[in-house]
Protein backbone atom coordinates (compact mmCIF):
# COMPACT_ATOMS: atom_id res chain seq x y z
CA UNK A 1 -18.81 -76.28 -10.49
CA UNK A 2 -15.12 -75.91 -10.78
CA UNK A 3 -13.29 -73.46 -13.25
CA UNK A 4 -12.23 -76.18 -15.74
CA UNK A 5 -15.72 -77.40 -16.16
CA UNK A 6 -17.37 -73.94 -16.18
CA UNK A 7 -18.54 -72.90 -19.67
CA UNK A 8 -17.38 -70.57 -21.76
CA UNK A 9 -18.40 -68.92 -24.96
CA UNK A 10 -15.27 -70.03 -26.96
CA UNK A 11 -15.59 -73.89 -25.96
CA UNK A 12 -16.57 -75.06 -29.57
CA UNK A 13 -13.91 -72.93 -31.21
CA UNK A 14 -11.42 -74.17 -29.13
CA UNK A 15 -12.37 -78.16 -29.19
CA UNK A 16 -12.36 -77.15 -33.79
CA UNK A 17 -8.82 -75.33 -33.14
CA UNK A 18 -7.73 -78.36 -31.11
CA UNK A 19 -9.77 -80.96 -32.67
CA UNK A 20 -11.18 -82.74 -29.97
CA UNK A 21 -13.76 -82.69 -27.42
CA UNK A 22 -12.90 -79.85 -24.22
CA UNK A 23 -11.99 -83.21 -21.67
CA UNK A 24 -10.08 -84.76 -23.98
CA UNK A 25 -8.52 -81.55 -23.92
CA UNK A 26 -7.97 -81.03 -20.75
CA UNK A 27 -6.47 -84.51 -20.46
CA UNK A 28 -3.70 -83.83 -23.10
CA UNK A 29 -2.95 -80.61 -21.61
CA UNK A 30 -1.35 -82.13 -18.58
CA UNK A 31 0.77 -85.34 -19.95
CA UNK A 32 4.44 -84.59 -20.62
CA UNK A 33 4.88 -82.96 -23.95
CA UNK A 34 1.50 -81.17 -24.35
CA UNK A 35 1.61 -78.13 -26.27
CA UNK A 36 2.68 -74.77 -24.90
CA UNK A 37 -0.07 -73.59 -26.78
CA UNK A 38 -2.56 -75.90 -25.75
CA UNK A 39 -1.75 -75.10 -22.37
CA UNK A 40 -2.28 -71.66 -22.39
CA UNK A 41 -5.42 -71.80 -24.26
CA UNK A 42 -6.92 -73.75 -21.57
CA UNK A 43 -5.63 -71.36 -18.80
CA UNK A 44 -7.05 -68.59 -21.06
CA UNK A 45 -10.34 -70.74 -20.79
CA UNK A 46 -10.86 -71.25 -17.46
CA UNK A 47 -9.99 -67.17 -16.87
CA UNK A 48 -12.34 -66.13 -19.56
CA UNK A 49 -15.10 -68.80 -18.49
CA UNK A 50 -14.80 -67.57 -14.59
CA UNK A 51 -15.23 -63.55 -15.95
CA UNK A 52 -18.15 -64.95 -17.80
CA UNK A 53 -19.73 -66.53 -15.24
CA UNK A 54 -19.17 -63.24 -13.08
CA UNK A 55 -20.98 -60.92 -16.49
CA UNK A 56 -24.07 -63.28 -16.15
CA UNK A 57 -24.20 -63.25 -11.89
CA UNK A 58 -24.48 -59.28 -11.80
CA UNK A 59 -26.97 -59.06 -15.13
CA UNK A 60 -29.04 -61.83 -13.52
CA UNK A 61 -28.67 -59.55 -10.06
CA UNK A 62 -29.39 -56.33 -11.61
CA UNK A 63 -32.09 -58.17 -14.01
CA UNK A 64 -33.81 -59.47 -10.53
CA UNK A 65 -33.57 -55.65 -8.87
CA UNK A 66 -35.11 -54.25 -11.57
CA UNK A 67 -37.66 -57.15 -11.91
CA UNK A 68 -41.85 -55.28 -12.55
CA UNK A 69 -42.71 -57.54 -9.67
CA UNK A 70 -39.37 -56.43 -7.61
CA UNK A 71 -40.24 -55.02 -3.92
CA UNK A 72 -39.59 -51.17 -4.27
CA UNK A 73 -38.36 -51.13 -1.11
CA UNK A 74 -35.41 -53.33 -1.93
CA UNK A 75 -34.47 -51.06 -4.84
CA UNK A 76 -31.20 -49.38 -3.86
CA UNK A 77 -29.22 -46.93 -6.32
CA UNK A 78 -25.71 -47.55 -3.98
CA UNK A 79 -26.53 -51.27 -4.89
CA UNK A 80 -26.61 -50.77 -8.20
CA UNK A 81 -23.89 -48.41 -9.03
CA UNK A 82 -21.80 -50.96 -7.56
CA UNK A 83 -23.20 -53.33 -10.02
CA UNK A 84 -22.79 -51.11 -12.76
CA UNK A 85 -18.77 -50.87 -11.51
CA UNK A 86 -18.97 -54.95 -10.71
CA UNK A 87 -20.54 -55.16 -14.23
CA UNK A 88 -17.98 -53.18 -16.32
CA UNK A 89 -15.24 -54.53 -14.84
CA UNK A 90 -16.10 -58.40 -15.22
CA UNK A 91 -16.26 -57.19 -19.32
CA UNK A 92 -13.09 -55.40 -19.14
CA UNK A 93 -11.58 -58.77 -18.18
CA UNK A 94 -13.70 -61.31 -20.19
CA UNK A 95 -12.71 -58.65 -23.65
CA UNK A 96 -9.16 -59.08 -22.47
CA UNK A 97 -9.26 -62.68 -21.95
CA UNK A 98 -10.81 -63.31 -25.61
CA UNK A 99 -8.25 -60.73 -27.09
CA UNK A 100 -5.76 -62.73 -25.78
CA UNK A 101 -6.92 -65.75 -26.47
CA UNK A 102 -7.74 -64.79 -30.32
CA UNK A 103 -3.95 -63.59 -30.47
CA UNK A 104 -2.63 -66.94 -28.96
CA UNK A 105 -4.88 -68.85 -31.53
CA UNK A 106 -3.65 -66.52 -34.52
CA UNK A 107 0.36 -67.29 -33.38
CA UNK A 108 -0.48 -70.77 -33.47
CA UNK A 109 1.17 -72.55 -35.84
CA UNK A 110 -1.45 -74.58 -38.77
CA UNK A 111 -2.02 -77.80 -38.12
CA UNK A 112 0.26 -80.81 -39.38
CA UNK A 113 -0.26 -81.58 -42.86
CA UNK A 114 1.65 -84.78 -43.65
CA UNK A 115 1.70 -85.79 -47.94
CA UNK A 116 -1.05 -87.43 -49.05
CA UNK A 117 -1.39 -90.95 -48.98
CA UNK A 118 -2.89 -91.59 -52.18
CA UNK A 119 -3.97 -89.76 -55.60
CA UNK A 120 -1.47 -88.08 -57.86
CA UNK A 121 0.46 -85.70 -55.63
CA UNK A 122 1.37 -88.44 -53.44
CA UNK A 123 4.81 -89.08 -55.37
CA UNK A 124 5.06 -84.64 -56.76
CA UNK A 125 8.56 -83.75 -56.17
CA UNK A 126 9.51 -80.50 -54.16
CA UNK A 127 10.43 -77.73 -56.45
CA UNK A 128 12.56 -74.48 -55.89
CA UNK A 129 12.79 -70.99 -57.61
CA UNK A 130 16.13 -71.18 -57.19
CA UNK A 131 18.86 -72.64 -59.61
CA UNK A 132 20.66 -76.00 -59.11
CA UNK A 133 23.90 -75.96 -57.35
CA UNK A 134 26.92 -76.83 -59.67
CA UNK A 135 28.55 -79.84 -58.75
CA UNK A 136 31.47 -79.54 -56.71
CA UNK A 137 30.39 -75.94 -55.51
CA UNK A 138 30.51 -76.47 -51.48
CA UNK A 139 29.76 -73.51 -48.86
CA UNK A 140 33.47 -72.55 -48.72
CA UNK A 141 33.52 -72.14 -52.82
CA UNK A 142 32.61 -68.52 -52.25
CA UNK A 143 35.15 -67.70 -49.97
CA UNK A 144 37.84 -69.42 -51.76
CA UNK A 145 36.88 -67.67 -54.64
CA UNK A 146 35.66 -70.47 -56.75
């Protein structure tokens, strides 16, 4: 299975950040134009999805080792202290690789909102706090004094 179609646990948040399904994804990410962010998110994913694949490949290892019906014999404490080593650092790098993708997802700016369409807000004016300008008042009527 290659990287890009391995799964990871952040698939469905992604596709709902995104809002579409993870191919469709993948497809936008590489036309001309695609989003910086997009981009990286899916880099993040296929990083994050390979350190979760390794996670699952030394628990089913050590899970098999340690197995009631295991052969004794087989059982070897070198084996699995590197598995323990194997194990913690395949975390260290699947926490960093959600870190950074929550941080690229929390930069991101909110979706697009265009106005409504319909209903009453569709025509609301824009308002400001601040006071109108006074007619004839240009940038350089400060500096001129007036």
């Amino acid at each position: 299975m290659s990287d890009g179609h391995r799964p990871s646990t952040q698939d469905a948040r992604l596709e709902g950040v995104f809002g579409s399904p993870l191919n469709e994804l993948h497809e936008r990410a590489v036309r001309p134009g695609a989003s910086p962010a997009l981009v990286r998110a899916l880099e993040l994913r296929v990083f994050l999805a390979l350190a979760e694949a390794q996670v699952v490949r030394v628990r089913d290892r050590v899970h098999a080792a340690m197995a009631p019906d295991a052969e004794l014999d087989l059982l070897s404490s070198d084996a699995l202290r590197f598995d323990a080593e194997w194990l913690e650092a395949a975390l260290a790098a699947r926490s960093g690789y959600r870190t950074a993708l929550d941080k690229l997802l929390a930069a991101m700016p909110p979706p697009a909102v265009g106005p409504p369409t319909t209903g009453p807000l569709r025509s609301a004016a824009v308002s400001s706090s601040l006071p109108p300008v006074p007619a004839g008042a240009g940038c350089g009527a400060a500096v001129r004094g007036g």
